[in-house]
C-alpha atoms as a PDB file:
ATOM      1  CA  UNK A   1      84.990 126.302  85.853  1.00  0.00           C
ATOM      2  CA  UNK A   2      83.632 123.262  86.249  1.00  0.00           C
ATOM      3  CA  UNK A   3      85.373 120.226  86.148  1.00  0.00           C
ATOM      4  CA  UNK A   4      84.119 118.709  82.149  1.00  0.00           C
ATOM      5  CA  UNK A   5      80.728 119.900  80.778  1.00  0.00           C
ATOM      6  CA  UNK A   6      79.476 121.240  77.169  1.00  0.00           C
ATOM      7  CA  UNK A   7      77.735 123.873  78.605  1.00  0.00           C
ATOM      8  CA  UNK A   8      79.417 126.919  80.127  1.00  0.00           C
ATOM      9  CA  UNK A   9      75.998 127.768  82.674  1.00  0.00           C
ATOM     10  CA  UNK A  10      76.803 124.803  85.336  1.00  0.00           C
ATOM     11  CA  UNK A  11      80.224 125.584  84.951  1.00  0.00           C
ATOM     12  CA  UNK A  12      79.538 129.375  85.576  1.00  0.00           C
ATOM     13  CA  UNK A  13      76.990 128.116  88.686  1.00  0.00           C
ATOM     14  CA  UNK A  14      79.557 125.618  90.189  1.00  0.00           C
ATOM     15  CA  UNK A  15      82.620 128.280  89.989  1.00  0.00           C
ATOM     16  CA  UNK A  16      80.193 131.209  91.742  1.00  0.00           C
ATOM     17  CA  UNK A  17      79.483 129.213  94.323  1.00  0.00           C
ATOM     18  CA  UNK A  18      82.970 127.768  95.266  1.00  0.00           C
ATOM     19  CA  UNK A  19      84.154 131.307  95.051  1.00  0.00           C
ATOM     20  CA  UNK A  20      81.330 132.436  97.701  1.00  0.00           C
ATOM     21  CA  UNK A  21      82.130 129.617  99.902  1.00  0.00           C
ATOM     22  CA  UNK A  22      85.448 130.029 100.189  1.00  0.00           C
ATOM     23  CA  UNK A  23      84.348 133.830 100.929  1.00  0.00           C
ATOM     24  CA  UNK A  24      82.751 133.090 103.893  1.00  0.00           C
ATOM     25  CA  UNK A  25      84.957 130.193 104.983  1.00  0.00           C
ATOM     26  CA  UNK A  26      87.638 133.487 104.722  1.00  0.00           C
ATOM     27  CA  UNK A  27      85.629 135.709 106.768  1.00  0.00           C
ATOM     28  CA  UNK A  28      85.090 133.423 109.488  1.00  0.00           C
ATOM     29  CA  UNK A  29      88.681 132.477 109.691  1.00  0.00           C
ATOM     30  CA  UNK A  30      89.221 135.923 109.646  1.00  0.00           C
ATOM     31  CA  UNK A  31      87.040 136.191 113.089  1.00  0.00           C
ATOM     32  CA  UNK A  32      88.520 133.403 114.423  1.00  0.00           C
ATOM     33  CA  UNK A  33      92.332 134.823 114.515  1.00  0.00           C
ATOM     34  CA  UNK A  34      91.204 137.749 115.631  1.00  0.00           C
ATOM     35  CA  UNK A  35      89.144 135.798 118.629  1.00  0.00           C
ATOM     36  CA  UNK A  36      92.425 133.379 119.263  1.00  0.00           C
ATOM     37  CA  UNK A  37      91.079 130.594 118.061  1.00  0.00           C
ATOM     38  CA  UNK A  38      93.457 130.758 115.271  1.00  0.00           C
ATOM     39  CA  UNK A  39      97.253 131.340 115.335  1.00  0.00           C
ATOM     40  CA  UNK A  40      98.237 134.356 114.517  1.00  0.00           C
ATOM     41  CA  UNK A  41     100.781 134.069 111.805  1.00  0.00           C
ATOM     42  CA  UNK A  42      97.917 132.092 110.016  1.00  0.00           C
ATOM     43  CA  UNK A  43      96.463 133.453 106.629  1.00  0.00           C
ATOM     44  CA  UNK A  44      92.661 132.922 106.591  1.00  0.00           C
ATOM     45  CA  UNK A  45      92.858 133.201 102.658  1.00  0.00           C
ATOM     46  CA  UNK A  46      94.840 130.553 102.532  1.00  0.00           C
ATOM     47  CA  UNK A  47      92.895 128.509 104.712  1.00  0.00           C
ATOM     48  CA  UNK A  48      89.836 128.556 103.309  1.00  0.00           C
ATOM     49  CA  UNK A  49      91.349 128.232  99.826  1.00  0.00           C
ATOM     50  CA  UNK A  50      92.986 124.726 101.487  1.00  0.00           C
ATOM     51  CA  UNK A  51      89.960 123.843 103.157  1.00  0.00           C
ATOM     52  CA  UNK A  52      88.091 124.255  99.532  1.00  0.00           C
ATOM     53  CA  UNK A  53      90.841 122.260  97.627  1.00  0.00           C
ATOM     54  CA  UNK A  54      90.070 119.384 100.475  1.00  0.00           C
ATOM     55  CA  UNK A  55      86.822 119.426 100.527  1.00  0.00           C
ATOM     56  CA  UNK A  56      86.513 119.421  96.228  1.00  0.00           C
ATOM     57  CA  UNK A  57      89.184 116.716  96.625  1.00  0.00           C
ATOM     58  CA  UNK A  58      86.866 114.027  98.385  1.00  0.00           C
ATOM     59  CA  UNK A  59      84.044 115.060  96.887  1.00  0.00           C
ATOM     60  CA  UNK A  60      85.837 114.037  93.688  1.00  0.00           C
ATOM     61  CA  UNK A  61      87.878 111.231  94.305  1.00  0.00           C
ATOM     62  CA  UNK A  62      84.515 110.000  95.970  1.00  0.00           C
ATOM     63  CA  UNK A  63      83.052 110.681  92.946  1.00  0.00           C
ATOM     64  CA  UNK A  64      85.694 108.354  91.250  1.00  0.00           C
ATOM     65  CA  UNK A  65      85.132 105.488  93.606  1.00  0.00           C
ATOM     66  CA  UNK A  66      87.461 106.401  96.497  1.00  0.00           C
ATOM     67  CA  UNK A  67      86.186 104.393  99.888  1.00  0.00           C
ATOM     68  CA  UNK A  68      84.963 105.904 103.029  1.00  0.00           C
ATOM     69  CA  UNK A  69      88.045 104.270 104.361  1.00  0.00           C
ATOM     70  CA  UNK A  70      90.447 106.132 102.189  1.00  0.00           C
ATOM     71  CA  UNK A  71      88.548 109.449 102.144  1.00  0.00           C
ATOM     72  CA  UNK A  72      88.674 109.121 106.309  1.00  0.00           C
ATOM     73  CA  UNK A  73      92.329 108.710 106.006  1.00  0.00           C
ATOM     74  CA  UNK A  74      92.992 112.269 103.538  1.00  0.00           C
ATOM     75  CA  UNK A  75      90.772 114.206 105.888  1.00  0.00           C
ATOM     76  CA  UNK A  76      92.405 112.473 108.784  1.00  0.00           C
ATOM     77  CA  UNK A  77      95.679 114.106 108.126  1.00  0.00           C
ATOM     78  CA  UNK A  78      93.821 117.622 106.636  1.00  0.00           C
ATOM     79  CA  UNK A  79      92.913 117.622 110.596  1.00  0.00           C
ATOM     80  CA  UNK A  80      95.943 116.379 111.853  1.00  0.00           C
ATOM     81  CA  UNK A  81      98.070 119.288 110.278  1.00  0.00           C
ATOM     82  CA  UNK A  82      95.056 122.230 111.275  1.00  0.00           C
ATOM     83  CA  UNK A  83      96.072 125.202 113.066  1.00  0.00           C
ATOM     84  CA  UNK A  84      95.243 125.807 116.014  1.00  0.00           C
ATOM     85  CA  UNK A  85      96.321 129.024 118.431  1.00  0.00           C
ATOM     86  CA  UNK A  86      99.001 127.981 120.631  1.00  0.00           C
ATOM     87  CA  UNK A  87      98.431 123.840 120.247  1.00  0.00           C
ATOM     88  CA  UNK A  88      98.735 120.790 117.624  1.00  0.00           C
ATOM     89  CA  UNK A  89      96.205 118.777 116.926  1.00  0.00           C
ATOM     90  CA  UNK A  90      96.164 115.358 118.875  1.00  0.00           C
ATOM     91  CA  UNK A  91      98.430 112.711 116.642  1.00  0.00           C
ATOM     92  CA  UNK A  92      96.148 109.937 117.981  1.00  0.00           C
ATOM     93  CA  UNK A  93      93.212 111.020 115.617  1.00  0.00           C
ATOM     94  CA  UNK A  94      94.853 108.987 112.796  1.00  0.00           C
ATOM     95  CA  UNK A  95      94.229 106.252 115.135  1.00  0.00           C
ATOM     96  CA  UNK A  96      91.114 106.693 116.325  1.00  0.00           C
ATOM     97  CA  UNK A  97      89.715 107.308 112.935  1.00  0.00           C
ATOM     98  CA  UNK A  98      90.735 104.062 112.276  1.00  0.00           C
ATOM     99  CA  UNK A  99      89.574 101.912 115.043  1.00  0.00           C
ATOM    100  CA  UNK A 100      85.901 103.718 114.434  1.00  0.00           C
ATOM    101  CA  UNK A 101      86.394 101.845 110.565  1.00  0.00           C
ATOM    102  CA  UNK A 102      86.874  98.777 112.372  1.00  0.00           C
END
């Protein structure tokens, strides 16, 4: 549901359409294994369930006051730890996130 209201319809709304993102964020990581883009012991269930728990993350700590800075930082590790076929994700992005903050 949603995340504090009297009314169950926004709930409802907000739930539908997390659960349809996440759909297509699942189909296209679904594609993208199958293309290589994606390693192929990944799960694109998973992913897009972890891609939805990031992205309602920031959206409510940034809701709750969390910084640019600090929001940078969560999704600068969310990247850093991404699957990719056959590679890692460069290490320096933590620091170039940071020197663009500065």
């Amino acid at each position: 549901g949603g995340l504090s209201c009297g009314d169950n319809t926004i709930p409802d709304m907000l739930m539908k359409s997390r659960a349809e993102k996440e759909a297509m964020l699942r189909k296209r990581f679904e594609q993208a294994k199958k293309s290589g883009d994606l390693a192929k012991d990944c799960d694109p269930a998973a992913l897009a369930r972890y891609l939805a728990v990031m992205a309602n993350g920031l959206a409510v700590q940034g809701a709750a006051g969390a910084s640019v800075a600090e929001l940078r930082d969560v999704a600068a590790i969310a990247l850093a730890n991404w699957p990719v076929a056959g590679k890692r994700r460069d290490p320096k992005i933590r620091r170039r996130n940071r020197l663009d903050r500065q």
